[in-house]
N, C-alpha and C. Protein backbone atom coordinates (compact mmCIF):
# COMPACT_ATOMS: atom_id res chain seq x y z
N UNK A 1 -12.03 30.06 -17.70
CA UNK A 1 -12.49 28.77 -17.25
C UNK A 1 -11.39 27.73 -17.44
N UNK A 2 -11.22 27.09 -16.27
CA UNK A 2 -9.96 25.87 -16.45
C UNK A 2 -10.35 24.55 -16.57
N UNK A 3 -9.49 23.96 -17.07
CA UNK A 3 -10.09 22.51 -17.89
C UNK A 3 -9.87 21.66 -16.59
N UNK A 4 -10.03 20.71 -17.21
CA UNK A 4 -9.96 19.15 -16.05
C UNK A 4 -8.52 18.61 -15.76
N UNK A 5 -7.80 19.09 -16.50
CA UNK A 5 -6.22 18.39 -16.13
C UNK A 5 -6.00 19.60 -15.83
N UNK A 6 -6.18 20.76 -15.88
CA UNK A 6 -5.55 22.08 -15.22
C UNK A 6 -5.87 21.80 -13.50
N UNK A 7 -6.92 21.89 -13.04
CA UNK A 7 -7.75 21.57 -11.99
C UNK A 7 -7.01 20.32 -11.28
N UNK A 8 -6.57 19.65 -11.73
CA UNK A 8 -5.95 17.84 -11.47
C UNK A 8 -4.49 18.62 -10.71
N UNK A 9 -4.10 19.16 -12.07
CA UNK A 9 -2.31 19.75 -11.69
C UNK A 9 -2.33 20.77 -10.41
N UNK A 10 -3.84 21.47 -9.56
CA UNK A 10 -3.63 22.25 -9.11
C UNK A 10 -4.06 21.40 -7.57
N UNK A 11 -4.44 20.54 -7.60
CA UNK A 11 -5.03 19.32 -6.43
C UNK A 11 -3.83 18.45 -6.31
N UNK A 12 -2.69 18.04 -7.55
CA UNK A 12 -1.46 17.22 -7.10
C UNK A 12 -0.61 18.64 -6.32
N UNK A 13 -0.69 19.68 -6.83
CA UNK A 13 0.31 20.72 -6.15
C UNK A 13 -0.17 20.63 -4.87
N UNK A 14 -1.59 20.94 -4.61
CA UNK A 14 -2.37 21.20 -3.21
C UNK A 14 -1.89 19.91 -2.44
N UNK A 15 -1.88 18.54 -2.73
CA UNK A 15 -1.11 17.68 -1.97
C UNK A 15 0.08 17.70 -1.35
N UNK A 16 0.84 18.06 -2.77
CA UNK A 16 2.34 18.51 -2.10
C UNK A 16 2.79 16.67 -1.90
N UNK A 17 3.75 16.52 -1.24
CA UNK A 17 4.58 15.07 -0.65
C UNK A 17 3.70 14.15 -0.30
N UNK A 18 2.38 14.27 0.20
CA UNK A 18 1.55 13.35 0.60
C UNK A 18 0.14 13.06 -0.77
N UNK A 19 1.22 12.58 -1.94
CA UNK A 19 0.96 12.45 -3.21
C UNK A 19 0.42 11.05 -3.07
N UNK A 20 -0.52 10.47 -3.09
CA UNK A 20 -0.47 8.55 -3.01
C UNK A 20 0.63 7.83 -3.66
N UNK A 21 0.79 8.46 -5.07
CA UNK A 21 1.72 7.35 -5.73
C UNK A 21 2.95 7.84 -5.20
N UNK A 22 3.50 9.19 -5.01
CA UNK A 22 4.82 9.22 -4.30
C UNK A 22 5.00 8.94 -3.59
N UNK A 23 4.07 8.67 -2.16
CA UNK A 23 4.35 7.75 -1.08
C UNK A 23 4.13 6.28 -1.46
N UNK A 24 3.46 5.79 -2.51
CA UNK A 24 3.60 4.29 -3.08
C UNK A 24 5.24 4.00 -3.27
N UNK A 25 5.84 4.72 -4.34
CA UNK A 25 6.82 4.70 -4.79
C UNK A 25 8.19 4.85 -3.87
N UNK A 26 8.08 6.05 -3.13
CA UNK A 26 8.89 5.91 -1.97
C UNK A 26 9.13 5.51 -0.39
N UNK A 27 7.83 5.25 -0.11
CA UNK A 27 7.88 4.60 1.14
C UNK A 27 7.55 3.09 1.01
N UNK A 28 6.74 2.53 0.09
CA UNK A 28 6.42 0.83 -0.16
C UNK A 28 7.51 0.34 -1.07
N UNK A 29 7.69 1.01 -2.19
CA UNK A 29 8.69 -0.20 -3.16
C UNK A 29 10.11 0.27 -2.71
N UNK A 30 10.28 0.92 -2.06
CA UNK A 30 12.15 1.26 -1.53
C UNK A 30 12.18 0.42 -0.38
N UNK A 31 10.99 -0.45 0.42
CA UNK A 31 11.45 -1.69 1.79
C UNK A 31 10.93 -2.57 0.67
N UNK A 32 11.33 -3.79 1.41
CA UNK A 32 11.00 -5.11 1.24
C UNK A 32 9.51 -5.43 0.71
N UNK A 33 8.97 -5.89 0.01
CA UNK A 33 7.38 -6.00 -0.67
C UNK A 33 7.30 -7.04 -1.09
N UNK A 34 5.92 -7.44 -1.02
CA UNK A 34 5.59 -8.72 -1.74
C UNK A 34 4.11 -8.36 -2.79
N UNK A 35 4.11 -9.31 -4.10
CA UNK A 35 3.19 -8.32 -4.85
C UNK A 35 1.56 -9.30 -4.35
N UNK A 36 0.99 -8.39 -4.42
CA UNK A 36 -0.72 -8.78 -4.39
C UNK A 36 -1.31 -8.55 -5.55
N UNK A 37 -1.62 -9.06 -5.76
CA UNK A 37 -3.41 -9.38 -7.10
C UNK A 37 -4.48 -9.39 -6.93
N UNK A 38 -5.25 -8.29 -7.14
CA UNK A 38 -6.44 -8.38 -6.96
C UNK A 38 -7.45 -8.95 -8.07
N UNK A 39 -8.71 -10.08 -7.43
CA UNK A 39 -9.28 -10.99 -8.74
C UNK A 39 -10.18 -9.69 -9.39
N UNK A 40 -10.35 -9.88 -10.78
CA UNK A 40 -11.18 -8.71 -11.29
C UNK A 40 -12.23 -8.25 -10.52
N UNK A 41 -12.67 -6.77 -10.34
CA UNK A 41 -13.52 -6.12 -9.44
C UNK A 41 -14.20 -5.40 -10.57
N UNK A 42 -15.44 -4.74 -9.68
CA UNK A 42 -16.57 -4.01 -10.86
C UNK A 42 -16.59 -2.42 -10.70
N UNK A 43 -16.33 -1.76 -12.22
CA UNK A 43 -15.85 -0.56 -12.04
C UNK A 43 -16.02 0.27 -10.57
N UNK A 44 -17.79 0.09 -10.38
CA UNK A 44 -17.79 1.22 -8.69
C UNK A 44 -18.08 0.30 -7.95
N UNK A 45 -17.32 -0.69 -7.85
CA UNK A 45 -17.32 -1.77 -6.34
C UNK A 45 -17.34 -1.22 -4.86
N UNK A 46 -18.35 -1.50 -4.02
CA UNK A 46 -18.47 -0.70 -3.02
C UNK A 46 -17.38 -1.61 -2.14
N UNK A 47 -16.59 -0.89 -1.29
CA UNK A 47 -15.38 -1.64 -0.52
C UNK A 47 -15.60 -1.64 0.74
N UNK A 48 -15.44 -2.90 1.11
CA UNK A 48 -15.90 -2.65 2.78
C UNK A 48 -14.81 -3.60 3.42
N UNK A 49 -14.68 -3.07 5.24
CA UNK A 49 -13.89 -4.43 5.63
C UNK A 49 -14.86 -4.76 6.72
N UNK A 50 -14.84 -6.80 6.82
CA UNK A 50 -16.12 -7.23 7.46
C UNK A 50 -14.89 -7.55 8.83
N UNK A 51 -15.59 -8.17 9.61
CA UNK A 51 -14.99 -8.88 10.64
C UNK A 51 -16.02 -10.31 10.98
N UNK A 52 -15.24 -11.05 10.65
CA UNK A 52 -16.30 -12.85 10.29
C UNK A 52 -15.51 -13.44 11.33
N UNK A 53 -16.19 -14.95 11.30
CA UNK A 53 -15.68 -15.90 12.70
C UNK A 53 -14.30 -16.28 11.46
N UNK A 54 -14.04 -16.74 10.13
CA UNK A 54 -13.01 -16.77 9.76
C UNK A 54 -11.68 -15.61 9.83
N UNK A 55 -12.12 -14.73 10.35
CA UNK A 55 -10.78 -13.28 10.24
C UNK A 55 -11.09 -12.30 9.78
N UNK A 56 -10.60 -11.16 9.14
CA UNK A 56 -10.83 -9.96 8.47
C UNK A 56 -10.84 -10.23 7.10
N UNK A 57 -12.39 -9.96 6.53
CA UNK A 57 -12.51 -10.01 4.86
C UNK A 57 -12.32 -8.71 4.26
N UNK A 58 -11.53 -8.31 3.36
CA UNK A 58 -12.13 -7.20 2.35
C UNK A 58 -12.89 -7.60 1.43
N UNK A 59 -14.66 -7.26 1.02
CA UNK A 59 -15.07 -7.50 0.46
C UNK A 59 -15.49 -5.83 -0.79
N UNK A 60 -15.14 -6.24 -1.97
CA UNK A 60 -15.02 -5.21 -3.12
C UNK A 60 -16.02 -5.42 -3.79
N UNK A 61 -17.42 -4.92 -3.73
CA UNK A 61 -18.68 -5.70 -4.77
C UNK A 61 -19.15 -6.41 -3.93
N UNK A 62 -19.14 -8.18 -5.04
CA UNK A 62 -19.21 -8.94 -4.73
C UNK A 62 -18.27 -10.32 -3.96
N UNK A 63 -17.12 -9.61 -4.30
CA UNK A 63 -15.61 -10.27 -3.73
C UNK A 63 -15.47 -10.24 -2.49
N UNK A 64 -14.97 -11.26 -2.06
CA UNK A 64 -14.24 -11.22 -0.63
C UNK A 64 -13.21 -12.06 -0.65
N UNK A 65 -12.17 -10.85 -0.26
CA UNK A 65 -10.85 -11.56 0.07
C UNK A 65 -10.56 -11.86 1.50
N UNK A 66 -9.60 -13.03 1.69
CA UNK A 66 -9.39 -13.19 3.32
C UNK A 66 -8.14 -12.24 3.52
N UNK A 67 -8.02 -11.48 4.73
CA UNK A 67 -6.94 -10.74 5.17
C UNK A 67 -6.56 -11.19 6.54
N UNK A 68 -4.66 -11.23 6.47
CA UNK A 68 -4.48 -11.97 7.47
C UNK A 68 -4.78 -10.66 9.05
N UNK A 69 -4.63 -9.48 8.97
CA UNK A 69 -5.24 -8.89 9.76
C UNK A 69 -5.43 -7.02 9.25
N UNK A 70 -6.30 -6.46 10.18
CA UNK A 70 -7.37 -5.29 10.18
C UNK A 70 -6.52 -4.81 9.10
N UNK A 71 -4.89 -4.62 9.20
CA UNK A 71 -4.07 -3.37 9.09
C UNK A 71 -3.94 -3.52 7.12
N UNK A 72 -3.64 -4.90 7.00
CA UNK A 72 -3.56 -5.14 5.66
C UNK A 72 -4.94 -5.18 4.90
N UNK A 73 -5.93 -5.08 5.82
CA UNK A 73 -7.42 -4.88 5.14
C UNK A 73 -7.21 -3.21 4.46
N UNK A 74 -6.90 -2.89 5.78
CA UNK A 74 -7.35 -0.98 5.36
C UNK A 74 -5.86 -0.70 4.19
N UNK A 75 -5.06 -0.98 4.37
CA UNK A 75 -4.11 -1.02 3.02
C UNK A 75 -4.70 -0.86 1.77
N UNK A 76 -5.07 -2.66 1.89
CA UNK A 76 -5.59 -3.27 0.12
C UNK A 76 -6.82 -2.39 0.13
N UNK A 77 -7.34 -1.90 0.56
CA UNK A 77 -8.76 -1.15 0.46
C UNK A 77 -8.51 0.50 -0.31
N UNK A 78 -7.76 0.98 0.84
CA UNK A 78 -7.10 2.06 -0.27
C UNK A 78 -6.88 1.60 -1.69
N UNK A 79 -6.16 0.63 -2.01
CA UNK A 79 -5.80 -0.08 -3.73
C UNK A 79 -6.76 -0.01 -4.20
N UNK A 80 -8.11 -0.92 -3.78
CA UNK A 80 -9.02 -1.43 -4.68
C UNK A 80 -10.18 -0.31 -4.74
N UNK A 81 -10.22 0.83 -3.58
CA UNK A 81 -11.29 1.98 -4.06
C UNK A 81 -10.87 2.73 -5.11
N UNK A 82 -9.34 2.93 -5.37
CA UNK A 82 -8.55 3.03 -6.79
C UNK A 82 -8.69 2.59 -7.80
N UNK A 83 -9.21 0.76 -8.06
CA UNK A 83 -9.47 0.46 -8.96
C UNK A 83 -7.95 -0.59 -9.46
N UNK A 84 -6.99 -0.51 -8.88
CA UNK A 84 -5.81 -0.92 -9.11
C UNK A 84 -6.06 -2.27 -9.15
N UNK A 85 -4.90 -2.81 -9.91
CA UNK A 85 -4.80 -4.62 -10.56
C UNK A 85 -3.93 -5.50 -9.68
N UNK A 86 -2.83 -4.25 -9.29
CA UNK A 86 -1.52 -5.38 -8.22
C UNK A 86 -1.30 -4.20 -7.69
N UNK A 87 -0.29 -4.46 -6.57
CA UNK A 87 0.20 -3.58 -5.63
C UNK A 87 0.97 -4.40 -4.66
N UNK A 88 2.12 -4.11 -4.21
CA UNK A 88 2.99 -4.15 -3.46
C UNK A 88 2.73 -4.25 -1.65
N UNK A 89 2.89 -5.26 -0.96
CA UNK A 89 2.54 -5.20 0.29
C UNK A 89 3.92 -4.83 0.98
N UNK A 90 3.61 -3.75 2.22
CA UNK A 90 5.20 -4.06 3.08
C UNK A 90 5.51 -5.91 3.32
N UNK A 91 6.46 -6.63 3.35
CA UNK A 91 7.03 -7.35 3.91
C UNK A 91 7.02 -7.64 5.32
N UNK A 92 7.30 -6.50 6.00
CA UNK A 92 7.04 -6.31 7.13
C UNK A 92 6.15 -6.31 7.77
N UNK A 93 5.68 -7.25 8.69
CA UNK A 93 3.91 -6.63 9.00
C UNK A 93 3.81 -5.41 9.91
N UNK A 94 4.72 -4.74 10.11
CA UNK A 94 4.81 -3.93 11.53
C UNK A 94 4.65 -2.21 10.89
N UNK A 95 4.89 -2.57 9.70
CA UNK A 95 4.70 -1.13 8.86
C UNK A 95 3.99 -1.46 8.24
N UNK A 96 2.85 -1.94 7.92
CA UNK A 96 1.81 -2.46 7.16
C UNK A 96 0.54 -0.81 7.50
N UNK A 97 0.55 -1.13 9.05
CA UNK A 97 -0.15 -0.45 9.80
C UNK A 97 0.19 1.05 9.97
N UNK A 98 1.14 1.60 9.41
CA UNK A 98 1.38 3.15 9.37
C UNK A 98 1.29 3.14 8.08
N UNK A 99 1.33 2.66 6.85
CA UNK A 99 1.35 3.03 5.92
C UNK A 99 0.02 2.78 5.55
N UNK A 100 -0.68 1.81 6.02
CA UNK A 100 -2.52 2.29 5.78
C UNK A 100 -2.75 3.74 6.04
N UNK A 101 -2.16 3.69 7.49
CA UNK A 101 -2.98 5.10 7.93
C UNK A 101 -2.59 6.42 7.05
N UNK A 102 -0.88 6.20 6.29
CA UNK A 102 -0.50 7.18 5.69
C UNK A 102 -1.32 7.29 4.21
N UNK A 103 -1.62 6.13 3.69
CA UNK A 103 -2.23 5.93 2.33
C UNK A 103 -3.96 6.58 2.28
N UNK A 104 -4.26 6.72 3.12
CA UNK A 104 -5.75 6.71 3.84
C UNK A 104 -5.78 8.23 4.02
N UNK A 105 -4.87 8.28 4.78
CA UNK A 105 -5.07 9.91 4.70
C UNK A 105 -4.74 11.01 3.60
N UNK A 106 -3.33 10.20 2.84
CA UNK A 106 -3.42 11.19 1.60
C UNK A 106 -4.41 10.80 0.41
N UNK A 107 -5.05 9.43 0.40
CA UNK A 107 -6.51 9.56 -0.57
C UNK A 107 -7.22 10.60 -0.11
N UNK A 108 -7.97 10.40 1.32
CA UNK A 108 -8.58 11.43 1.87
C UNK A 108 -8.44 13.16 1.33
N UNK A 109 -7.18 12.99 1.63
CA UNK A 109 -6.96 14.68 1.26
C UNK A 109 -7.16 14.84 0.25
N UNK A 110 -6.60 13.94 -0.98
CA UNK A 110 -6.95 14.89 -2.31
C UNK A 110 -7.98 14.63 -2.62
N UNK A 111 -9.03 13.92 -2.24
CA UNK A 111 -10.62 14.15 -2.24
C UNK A 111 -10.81 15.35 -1.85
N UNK A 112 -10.83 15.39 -0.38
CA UNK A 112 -11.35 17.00 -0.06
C UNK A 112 -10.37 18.01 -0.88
N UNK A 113 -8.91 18.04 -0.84
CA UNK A 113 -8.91 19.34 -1.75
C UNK A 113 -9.25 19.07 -3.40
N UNK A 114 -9.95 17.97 -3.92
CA UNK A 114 -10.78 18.16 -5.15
C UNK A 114 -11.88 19.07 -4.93
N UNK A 115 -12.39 18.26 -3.55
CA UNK A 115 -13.48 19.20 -3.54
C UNK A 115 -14.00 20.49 -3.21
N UNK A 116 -12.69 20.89 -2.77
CA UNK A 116 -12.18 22.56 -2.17
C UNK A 116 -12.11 23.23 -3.79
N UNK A 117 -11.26 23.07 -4.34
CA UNK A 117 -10.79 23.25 -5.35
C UNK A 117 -12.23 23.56 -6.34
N UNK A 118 -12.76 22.61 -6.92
CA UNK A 118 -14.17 22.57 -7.53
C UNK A 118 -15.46 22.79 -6.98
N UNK A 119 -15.26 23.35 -5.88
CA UNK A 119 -16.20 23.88 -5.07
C UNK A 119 -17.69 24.51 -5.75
N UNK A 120 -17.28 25.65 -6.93
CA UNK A 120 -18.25 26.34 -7.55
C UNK A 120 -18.37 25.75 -8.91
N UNK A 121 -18.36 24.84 -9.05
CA UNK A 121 -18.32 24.29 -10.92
C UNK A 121 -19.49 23.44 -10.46
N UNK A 122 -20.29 23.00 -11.66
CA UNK A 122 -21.29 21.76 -11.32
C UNK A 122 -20.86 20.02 -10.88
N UNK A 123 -21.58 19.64 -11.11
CA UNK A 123 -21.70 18.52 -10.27
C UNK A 123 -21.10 17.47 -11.61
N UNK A 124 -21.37 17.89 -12.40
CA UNK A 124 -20.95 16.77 -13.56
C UNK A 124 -19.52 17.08 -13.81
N UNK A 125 -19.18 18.58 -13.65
CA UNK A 125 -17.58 18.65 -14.18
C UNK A 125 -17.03 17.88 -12.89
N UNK A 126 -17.46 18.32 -11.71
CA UNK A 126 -16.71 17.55 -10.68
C UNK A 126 -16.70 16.18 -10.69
N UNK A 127 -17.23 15.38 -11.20
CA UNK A 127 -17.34 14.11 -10.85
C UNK A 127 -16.30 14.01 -12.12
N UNK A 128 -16.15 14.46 -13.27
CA UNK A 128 -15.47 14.15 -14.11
C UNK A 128 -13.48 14.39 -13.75
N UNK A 129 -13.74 15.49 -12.76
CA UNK A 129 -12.58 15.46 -12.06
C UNK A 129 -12.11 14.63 -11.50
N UNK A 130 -13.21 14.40 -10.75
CA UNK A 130 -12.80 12.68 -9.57
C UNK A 130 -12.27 11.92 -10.43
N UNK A 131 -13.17 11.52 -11.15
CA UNK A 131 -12.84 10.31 -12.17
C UNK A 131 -10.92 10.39 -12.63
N UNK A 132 -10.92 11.42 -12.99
CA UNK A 132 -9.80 11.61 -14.06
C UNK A 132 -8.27 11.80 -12.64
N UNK A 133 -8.57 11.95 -11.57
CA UNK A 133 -8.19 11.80 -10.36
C UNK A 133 -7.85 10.62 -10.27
N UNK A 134 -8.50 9.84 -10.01
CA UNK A 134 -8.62 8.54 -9.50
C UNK A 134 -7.91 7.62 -10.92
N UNK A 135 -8.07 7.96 -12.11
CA UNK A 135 -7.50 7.43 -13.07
C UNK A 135 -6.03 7.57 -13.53
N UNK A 136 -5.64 8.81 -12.66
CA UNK A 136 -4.33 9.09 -13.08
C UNK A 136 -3.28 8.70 -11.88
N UNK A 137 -4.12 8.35 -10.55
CA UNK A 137 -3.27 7.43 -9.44
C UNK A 137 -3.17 6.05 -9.92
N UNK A 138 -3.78 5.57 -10.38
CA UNK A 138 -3.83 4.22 -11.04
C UNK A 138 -3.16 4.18 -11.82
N UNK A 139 -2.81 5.35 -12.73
CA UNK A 139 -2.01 4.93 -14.08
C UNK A 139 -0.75 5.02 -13.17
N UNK A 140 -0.15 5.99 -12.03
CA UNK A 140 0.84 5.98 -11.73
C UNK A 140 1.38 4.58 -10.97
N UNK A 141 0.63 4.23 -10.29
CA UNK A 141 0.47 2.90 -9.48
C UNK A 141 0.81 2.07 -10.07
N UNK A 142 0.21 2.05 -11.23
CA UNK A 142 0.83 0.87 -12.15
C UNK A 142 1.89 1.02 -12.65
N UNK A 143 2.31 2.30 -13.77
CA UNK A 143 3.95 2.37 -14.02
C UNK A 143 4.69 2.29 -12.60
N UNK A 144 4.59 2.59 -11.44
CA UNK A 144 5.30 2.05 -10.29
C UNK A 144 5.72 0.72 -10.28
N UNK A 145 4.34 -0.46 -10.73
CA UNK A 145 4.60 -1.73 -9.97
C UNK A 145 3.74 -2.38 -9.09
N UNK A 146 3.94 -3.88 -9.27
CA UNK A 146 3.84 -4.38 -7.83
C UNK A 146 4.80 -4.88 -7.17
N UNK A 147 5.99 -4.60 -8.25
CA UNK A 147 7.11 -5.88 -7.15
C UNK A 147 7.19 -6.91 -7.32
N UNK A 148 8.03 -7.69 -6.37
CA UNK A 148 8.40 -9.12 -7.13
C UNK A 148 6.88 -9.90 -6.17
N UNK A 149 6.59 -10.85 -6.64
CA UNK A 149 5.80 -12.12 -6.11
C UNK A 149 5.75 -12.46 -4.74
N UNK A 150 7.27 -12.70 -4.55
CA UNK A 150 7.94 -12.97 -3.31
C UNK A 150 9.15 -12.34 -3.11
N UNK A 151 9.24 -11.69 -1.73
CA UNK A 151 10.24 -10.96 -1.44
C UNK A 151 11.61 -11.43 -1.77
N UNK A 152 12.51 -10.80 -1.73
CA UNK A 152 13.88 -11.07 -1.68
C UNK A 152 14.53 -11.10 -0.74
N UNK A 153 14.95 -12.15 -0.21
CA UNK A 153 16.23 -12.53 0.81
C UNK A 153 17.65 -12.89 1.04
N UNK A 154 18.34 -11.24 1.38
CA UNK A 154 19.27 -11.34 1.55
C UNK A 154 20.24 -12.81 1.90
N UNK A 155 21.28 -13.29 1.70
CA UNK A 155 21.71 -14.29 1.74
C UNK A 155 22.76 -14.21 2.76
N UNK A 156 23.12 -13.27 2.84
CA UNK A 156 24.80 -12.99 3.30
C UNK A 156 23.99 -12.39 4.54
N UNK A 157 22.80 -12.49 5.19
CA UNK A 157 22.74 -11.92 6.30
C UNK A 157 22.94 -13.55 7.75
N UNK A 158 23.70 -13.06 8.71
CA UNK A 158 23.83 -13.95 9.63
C UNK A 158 22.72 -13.57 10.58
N UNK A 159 22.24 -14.72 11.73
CA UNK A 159 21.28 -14.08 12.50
C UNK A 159 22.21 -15.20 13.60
N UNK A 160 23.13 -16.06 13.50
CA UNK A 160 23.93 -16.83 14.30
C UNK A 160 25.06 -16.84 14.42
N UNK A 161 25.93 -17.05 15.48
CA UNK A 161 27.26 -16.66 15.59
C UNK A 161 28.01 -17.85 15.27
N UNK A 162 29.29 -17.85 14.89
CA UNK A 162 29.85 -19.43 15.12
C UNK A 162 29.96 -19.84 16.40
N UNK A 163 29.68 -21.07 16.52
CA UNK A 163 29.95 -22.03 17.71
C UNK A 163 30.74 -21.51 18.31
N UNK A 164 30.89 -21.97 19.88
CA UNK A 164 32.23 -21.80 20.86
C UNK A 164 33.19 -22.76 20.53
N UNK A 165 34.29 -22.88 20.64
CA UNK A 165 35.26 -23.96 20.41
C UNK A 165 35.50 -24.29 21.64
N UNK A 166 35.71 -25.57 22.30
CA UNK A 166 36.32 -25.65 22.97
C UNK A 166 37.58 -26.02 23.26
N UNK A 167 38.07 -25.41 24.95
CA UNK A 167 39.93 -25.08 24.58
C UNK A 167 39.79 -26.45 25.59
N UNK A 168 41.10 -27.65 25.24
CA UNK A 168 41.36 -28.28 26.17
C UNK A 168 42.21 -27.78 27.55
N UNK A 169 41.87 -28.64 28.32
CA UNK A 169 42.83 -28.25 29.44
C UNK A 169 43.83 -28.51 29.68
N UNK A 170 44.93 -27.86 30.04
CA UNK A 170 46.53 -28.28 30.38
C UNK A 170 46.45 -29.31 31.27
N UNK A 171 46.01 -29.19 32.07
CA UNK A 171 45.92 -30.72 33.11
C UNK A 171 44.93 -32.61 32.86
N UNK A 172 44.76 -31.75 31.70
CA UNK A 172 44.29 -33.35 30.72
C UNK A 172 43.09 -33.77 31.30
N UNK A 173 41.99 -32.91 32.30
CA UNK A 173 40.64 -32.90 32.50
C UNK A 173 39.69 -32.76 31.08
N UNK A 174 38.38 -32.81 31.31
CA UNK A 174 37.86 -31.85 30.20
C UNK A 174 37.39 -30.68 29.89
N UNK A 175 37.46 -31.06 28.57
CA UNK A 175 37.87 -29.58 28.48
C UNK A 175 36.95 -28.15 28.65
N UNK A 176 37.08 -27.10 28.65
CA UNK A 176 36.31 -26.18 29.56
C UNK A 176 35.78 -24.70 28.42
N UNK A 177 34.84 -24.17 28.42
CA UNK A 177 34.17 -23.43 27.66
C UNK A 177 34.36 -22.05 28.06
């Protein structure tokens, strides 16, 4: 009979690369990020995303946060069915939206292969799995980070060329570009 962290180590193998916190770690904090805070939430906060005449809410419990759109809803939602405190947003809004879908699907998976995995054990060891699942993405999440507050901006990047100069003319008109 195998214990609960044996079972854990055999569901991070069954993941393989599409680990949550290894894709936290290497696809969100290696671009540009800005950190998020989530206000305290209640251990099994049910997570939902609304669509209101103000915009897209994630509401966690009793919480509702405003989201500036769908893509960063389904993001922070992955975080907070985790239970997580801060977390790192892309910078970018344009990868916001593949990395939901990537975060989403590897929660997904190691749910079902928990539940592949613990298939024939009872109902209480499994849930104690989940738990200890879900507690050990969080612990990683957090030794990860959230990142700085506010992004960092390169300084030395140009997005403008220098001016044209203009050359006078030999014939003492003006001068010509």
């Amino acid at each position: 009979m195998a214990s609960a962290s044996e079972y854990i180590e055999q569901i991070r193998a069954g993941v393989g690369d599409s680990w949550l916190p290894l894709l936290y770690r290497e696809r969100v904090l290696k671009s540009r990020t800005r950190a998020y805070q989530f206000p305290p939430l209640a251990a099994n906060a049910r997570i939902e995303i609304h669509h209101t005449l103000l915009g897209i809410e994630l509401q966690a419990g009793r919480r509702r946060m405003l989201c500036p759109d769908l893509a960063t809803a389904r993001y922070l939602s992955v975080f907070a069915r985790i239970g997580c405190r801060a977390v790192a947003i892309p910078y970018d809004i344009t990868k916001v939206s593949l990395m939901a879908d990537e975060l989403e699907s590897s929660w997904h998976r190691t749910l079902l292969i928990a539940d592949e995995i613990t298939g024939g054990r009872i109902h209480a060891f499994r849930a104690r799995v989940r738990r200890q699942i879900i507690a050990k993405v969080r612990e990683e999440i957090a030794e990860a980070g959230a990142g700085p507050r506010v992004p960092q901006f390169k300084p030395s990047t140009k997005q403008r060329t220098a001016p044209l100069k203009l050359k006078p003319r030999s014939n003492g008109h003006a001068p010509r570009q």
